[in-house]
Protein backbone atom coordinates (compact mmCIF):
# COMPACT_ATOMS: atom_id res chain seq x y z
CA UNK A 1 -21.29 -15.95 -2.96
CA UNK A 2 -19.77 -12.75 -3.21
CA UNK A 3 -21.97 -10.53 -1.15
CA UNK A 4 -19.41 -9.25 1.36
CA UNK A 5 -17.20 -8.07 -1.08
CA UNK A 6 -20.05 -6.01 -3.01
CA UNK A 7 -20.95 -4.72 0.47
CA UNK A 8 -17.55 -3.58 1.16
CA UNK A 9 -17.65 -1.80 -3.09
CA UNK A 10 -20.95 0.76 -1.84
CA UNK A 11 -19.58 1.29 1.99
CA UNK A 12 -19.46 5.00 2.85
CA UNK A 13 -15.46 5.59 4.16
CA UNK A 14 -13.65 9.13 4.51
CA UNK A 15 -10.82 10.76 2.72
CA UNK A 16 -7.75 13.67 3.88
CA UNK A 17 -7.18 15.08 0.29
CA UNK A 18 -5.64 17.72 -1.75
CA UNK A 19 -4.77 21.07 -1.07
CA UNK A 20 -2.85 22.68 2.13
CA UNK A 21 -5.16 25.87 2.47
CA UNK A 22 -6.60 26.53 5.76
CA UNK A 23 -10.64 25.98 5.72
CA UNK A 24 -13.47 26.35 7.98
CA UNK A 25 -16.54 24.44 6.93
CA UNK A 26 -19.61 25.11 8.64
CA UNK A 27 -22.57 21.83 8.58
CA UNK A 28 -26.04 22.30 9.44
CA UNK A 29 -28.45 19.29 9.94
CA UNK A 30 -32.15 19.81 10.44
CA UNK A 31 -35.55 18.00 10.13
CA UNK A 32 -36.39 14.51 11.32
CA UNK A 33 -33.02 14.45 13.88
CA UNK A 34 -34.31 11.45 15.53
CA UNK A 35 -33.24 9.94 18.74
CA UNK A 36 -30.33 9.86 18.82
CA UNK A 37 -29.41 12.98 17.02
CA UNK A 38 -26.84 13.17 14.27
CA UNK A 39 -23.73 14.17 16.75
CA UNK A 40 -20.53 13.06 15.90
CA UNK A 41 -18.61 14.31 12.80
CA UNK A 42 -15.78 11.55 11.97
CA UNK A 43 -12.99 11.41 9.21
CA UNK A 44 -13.01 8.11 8.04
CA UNK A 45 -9.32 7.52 7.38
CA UNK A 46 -8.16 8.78 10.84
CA UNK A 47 -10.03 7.65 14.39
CA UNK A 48 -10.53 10.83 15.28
CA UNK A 49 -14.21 12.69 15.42
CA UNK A 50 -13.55 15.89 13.55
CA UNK A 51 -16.34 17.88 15.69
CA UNK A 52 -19.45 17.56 18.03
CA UNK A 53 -22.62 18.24 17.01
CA UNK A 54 -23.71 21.51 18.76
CA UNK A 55 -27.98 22.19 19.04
CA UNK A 56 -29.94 24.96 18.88
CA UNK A 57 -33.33 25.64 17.53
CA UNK A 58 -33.96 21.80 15.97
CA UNK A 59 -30.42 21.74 14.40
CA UNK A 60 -27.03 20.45 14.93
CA UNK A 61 -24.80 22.68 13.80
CA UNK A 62 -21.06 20.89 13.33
CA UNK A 63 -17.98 23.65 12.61
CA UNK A 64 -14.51 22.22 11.99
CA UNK A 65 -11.33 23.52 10.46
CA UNK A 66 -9.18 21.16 8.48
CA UNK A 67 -5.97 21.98 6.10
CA UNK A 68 -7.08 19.79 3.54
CA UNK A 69 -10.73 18.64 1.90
CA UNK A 70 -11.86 15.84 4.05
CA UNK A 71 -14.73 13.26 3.20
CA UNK A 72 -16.76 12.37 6.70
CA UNK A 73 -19.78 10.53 7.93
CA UNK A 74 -21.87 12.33 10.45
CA UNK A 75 -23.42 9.66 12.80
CA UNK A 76 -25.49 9.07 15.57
CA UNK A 77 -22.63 7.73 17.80
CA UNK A 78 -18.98 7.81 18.98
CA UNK A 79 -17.90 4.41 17.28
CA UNK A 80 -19.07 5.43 13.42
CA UNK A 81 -22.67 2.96 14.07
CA UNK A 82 -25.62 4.81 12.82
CA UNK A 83 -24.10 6.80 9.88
CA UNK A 84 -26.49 9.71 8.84
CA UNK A 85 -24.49 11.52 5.74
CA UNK A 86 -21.28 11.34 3.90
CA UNK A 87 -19.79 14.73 3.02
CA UNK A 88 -17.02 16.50 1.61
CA UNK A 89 -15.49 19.22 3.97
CA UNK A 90 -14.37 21.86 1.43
CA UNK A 91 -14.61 25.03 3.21
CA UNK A 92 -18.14 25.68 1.95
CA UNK A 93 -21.31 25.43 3.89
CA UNK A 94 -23.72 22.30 3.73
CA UNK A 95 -27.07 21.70 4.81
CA UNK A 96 -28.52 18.93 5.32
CA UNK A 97 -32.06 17.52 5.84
CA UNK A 98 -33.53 14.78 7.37
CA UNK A 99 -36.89 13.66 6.21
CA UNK A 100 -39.63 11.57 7.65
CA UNK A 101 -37.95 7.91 7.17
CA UNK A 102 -34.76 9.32 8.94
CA UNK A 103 -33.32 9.82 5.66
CA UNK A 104 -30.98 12.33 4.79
CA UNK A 105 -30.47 14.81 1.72
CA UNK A 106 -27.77 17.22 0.90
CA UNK A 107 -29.70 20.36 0.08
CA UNK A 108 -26.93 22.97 -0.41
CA UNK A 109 -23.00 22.64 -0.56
CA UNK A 110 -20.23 22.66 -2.43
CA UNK A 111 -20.02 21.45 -6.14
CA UNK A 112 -18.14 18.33 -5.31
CA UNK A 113 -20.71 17.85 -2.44
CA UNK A 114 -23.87 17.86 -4.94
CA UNK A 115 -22.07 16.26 -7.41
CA UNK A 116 -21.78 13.29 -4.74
CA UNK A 117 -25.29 13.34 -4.09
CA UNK A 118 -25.98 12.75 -7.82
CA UNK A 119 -23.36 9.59 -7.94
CA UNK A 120 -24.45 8.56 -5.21
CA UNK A 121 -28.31 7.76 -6.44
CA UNK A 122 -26.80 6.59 -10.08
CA UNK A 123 -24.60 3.90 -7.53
CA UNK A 124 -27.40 3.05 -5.86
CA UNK A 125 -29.85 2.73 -8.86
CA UNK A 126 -27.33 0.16 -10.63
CA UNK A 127 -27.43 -1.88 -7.56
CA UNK A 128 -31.15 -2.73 -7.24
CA UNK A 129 -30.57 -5.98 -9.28
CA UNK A 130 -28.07 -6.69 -6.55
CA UNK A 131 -30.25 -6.29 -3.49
CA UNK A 132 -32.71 -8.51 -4.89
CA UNK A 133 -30.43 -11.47 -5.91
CA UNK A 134 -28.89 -11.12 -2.50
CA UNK A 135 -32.52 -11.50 -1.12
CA UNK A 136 -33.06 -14.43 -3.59
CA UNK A 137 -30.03 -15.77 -2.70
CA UNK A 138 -30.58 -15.58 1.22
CA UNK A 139 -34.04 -17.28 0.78
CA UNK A 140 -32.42 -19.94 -1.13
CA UNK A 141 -29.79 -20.25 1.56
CA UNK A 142 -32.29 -20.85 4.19
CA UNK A 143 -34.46 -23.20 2.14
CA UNK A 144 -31.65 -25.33 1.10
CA UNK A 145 -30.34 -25.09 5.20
CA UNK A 146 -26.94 -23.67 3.53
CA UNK A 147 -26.46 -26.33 0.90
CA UNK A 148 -27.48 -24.21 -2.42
CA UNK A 149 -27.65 -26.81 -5.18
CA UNK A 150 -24.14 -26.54 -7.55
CA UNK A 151 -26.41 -25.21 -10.63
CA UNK A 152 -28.09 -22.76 -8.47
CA UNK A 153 -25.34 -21.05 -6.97
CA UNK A 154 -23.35 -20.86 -10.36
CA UNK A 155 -26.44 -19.33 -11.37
CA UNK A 156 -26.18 -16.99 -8.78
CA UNK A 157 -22.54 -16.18 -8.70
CA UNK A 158 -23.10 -15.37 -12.96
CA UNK A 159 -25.78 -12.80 -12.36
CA UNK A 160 -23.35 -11.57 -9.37
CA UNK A 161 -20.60 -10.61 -11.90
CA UNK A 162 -23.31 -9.07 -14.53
CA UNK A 163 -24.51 -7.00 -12.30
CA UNK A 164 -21.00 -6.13 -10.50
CA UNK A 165 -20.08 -5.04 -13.98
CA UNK A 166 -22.70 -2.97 -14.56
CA UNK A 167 -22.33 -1.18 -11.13
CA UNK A 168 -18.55 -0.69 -12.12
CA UNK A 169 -19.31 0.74 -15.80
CA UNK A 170 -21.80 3.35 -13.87
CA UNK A 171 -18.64 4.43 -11.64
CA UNK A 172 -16.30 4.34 -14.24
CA UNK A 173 -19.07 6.84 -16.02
CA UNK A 174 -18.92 8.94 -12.87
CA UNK A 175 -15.19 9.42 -12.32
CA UNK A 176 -15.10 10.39 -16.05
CA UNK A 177 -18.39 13.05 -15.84
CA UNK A 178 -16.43 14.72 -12.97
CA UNK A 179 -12.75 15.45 -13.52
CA UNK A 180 -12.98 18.51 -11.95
CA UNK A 181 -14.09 17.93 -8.64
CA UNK A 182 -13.44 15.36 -5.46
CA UNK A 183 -16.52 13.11 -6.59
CA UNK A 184 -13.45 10.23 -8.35
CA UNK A 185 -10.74 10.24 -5.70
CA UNK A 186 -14.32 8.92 -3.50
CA UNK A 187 -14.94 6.00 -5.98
CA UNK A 188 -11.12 5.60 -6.18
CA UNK A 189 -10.58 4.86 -3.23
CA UNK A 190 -14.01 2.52 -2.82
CA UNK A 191 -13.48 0.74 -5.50
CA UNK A 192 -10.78 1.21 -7.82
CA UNK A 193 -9.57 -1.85 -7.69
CA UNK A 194 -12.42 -3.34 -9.88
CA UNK A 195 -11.78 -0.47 -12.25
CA UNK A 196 -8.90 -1.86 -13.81
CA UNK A 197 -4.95 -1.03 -14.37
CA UNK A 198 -5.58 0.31 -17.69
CA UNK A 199 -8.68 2.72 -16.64
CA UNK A 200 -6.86 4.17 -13.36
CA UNK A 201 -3.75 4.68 -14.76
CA UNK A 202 -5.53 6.55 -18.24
CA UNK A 203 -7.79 8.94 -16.03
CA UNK A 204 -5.36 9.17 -13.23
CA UNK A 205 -2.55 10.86 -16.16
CA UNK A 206 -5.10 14.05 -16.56
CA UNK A 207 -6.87 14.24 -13.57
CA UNK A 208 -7.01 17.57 -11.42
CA UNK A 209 -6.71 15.81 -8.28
CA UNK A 210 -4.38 13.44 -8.99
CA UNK A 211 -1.81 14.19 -6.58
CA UNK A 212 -4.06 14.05 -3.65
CA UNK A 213 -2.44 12.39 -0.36
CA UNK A 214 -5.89 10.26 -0.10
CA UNK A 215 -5.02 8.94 -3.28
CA UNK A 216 -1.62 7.51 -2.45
CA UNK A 217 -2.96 3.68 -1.60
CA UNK A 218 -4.88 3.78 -5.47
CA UNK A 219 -1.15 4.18 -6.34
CA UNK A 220 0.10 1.67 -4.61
CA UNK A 221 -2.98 -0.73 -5.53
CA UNK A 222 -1.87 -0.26 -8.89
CA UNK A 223 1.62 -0.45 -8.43
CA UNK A 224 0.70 -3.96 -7.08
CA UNK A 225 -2.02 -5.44 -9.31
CA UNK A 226 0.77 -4.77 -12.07
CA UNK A 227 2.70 -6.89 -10.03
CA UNK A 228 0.53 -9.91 -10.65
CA UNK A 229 0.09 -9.64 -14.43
CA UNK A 230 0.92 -12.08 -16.96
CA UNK A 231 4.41 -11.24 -18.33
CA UNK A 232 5.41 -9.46 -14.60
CA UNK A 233 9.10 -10.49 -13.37
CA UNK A 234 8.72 -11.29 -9.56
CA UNK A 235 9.00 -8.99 -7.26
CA UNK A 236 10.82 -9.87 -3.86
CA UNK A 237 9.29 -10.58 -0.21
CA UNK A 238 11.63 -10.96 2.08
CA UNK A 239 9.98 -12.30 5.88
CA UNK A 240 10.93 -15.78 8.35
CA UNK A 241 10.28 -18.78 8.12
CA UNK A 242 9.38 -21.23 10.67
CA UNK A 243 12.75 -21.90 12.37
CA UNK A 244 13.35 -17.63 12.02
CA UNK A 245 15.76 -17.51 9.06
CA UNK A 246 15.37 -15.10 7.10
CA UNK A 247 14.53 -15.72 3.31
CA UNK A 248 13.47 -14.10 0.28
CA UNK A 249 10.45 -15.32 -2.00
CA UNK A 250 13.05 -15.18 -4.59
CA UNK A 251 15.18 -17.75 -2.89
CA UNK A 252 12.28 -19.99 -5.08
CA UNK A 253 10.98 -18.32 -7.44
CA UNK A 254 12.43 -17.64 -11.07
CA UNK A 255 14.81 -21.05 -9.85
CA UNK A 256 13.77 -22.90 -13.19
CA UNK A 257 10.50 -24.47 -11.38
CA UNK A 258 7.24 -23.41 -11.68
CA UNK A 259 5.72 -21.77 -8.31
CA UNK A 260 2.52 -21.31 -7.04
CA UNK A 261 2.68 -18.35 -4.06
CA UNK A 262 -0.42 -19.28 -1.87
CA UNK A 263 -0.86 -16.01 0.45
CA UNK A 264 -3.03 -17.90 3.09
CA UNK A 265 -3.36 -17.49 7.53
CA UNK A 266 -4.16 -19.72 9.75
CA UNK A 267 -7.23 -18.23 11.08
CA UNK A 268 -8.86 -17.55 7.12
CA UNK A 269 -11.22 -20.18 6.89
CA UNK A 270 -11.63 -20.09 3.26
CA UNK A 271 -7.20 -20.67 3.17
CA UNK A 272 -8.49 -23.87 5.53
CA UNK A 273 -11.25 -24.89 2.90
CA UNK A 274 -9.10 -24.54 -0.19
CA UNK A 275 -5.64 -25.94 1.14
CA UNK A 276 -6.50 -29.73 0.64
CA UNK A 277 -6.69 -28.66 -2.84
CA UNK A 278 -3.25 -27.05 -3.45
CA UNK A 279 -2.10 -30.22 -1.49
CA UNK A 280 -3.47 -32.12 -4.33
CA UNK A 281 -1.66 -30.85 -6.75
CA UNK A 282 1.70 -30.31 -5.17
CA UNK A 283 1.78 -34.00 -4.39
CA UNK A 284 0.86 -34.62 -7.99
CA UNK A 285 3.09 -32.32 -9.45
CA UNK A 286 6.29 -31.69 -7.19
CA UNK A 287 8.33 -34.44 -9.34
CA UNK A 288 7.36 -32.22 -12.33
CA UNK A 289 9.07 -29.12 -11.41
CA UNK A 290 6.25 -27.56 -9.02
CA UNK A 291 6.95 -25.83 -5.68
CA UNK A 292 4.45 -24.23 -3.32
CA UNK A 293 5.34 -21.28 -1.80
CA UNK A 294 3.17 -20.19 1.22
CA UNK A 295 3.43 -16.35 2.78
CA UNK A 296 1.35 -15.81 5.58
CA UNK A 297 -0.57 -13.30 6.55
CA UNK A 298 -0.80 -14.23 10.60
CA UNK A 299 0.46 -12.36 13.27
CA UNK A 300 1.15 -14.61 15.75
CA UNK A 301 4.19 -17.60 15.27
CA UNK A 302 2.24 -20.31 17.99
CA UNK A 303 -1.52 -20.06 15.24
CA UNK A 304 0.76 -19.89 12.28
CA UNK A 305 3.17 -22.94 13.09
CA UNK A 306 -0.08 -24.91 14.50
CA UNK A 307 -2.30 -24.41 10.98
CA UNK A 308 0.95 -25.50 9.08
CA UNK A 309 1.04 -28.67 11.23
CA UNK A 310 -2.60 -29.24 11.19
CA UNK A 311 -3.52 -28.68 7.64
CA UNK A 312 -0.16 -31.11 7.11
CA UNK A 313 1.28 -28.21 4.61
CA UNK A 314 4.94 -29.52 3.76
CA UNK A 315 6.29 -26.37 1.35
CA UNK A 316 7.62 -23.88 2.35
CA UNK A 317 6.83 -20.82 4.35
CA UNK A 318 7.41 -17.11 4.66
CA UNK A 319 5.61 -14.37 6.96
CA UNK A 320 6.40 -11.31 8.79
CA UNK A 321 3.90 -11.72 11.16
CA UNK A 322 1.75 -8.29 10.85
CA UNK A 323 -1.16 -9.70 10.07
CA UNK A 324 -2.90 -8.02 7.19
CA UNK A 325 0.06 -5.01 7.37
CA UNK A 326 2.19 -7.96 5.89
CA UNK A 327 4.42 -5.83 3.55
CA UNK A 328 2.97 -8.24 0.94
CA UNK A 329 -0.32 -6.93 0.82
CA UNK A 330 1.08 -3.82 -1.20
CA UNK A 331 3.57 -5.61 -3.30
CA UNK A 332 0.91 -7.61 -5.13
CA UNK A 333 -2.30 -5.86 -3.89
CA UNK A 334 -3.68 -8.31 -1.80
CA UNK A 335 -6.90 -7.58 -0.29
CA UNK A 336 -8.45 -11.06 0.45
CA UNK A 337 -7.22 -14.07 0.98
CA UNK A 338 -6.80 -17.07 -0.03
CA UNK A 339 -5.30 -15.45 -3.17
CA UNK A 340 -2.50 -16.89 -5.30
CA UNK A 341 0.08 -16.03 -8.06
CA UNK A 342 1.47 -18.63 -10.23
CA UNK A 343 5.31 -17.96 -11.58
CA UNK A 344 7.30 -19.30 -14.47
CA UNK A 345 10.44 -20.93 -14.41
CA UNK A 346 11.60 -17.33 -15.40
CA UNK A 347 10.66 -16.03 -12.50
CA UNK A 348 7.43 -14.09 -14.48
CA UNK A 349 3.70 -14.07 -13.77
CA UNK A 350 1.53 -16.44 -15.79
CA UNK A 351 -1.31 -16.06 -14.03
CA UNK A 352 -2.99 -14.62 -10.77
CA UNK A 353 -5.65 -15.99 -8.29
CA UNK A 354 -6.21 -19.35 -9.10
CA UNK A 355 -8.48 -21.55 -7.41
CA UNK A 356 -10.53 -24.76 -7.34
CA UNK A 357 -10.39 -26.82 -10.49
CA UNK A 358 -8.69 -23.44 -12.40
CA UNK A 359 -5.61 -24.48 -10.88
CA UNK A 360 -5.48 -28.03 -11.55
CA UNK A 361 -6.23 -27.10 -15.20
CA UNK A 362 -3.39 -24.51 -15.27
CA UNK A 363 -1.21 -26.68 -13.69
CA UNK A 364 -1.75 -29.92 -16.28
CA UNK A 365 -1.56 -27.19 -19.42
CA UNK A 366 2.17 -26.52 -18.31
CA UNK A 367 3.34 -29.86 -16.39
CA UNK A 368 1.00 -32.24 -18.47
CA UNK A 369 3.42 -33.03 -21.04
């Protein structure tokens, strides 16, 4: 089930943006203020708090200077739990009110600011289908003590991708109702990568913002998901392997064999679940011109060199060892793992992200003959 990931797609994070012009913005939070009160001011990108809440009269009033916009959560505590709001500071004044459920609403700001509040509720209206599947599917969960039935759960993992398209046709709808303002480079950042190649790159030629600093990773997200597309010459990782020599992912691939690149760690249980899988078919297919390449994202030699020999993995291996800042995770956009790119004898993509019986069928529609 994909829940986590469409958690991750709606989570509030912050942005440092666009401009270099000094700019005071001034926050006001009344109403229901609760217990405890809305107090800490933090940009999202950066572990700093921006400001401390300061209150007078039934309302924290935050003040902070920045050089450039900045999108932050004010929350209830000094490690980002209990968010309250997500804002753009802009330089103009906000106010914010609480109600009676602890709720918050944006009642004056900037234009980016209330154009955000107005997003925000079309987001959230396109996702009631998906908080009551994920009910559904928790209930089912618990009935079936974990086991969901095969038919079920492709049942639920279809209406999962309607809905996720729907939610992602409302943002794409958003970032193109506001090229003007700050209210894309949020969603861009969120979620561009469901957005598409083709979509970022067309809105991203015109936008107004589209040399913002925040937007520098949707760059290099795209710059990366290119590198996995069919057609796509292979682009190099160089790392260790096991015994520390240094090699080159193109030491293998584009070497007249078809290779499967299996980013995978030691400590990713889903890597663990799906490896006896890829063992299958490199022992069926490695007399056939098939390699295995593996590049690991762990960060520590002893975990990686133990899940090798436990998982009895026999192909070769590449890592850096920085974890999930493995220098591969922004040539080919990798944000989860296990994830997988399948190369030519050329040396060019032919496909990306294959799993379960999709790469067993890929593999006998090339090597099958």
């Amino acid at each position: 089930m994909k829940k986590n990931l469409f958690m991750a797609m709606l989570a509030a994070i912050c942005m440092t943006a666009c401009t270099e012009t000094q700019t005071e913005t001034v926050i006001k939070v009344s109403g229901n203020l609760g217990d405890p009160q809305p107090t800490f001011l933090h940009n999202m990108f950066g572990a700093e708090i921006l400001a401390e809440g300061q209150a007078a009269d039934s309302i924290i009033t935050f003040t902070v200077d920045t050089l450039d916009p900045v999108i932050a959560t004010i929350g209830r505590s000094a490690d980002r739990r209990q968010p309250v709001s997500t804002v753009f500071i802009d330089g103009e004044s906000i106010e914010i009110t609480v109600n009676a459920e602890g709720k918050a609403e944006v009642t004056k700001g900037s234009e980016s600011n209330m154009k955000l509040v107005e997003a925000m509720e079309r987001v959230d209206a396109a996702g009631k289908p998906m908080e009551q599947l994920l009910k559904e599917y928790d209930e089912a969960h618990m009935k079936y003590n974990g086991e969901i039935p095969a038919e079920m759960m492709q049942g639920f993992d279809k209406r999962y991708d309607e809905i996720a398209a729907a939610i992602n046709e409302v943002k794409k709808q958003i970032i193109l109702d506001n090229k003007d303002n700050l209210v894309p480079v949020f969603y861009l950042r969120t979620g561009g990568d469901a957005l598409g190649v083709e979509f970022l790159e067309e809105f991203l030629k015109d936008y107004k913002y589209k040399d913002c600093k925040v937007l520098e990773p949707v760059l290099k997200s795209i710059n990366g998901e290119k590198n996995k597309l069919p057609g796509a010459p292979v682009v190099d990782f160089v790392g260790k392997d096991l015994n520390d020599n240094e090699c080159h992912l193109t030491d293998y691939v584009g070497k007249g064999k078809y290779v499967l690149v299996d980013f995978w760690a030691s400590w990713c249980g889903p890597c663990r679940a799906e490896m006896p899988n890829v063992k299958e078919n490199y022992e069926k297919y490695r007399e056939k011109g098939f390699e295995v390449v593996g590049i690991s994202f762990d960060d520590n030699k002893e975990a990686w060199e133990k899940g090798v020999q436990d998982l009895g993995i026999t192909w070769p291996q590449i890592s850096d060892l920085k974890g999930w800042q493995c220098a591969a995770s922004d040539l080919y956009n990798i944000k989860g793992i296990p994830a997988t790119i399948l190369y030519g004898p050329d040396g060019k993509v032919i496909k990306a992200n294959l799993r379960g019986e999709e790469l067993g069928k890929t593999l006998a529609e090339y090597l099958d003959k």
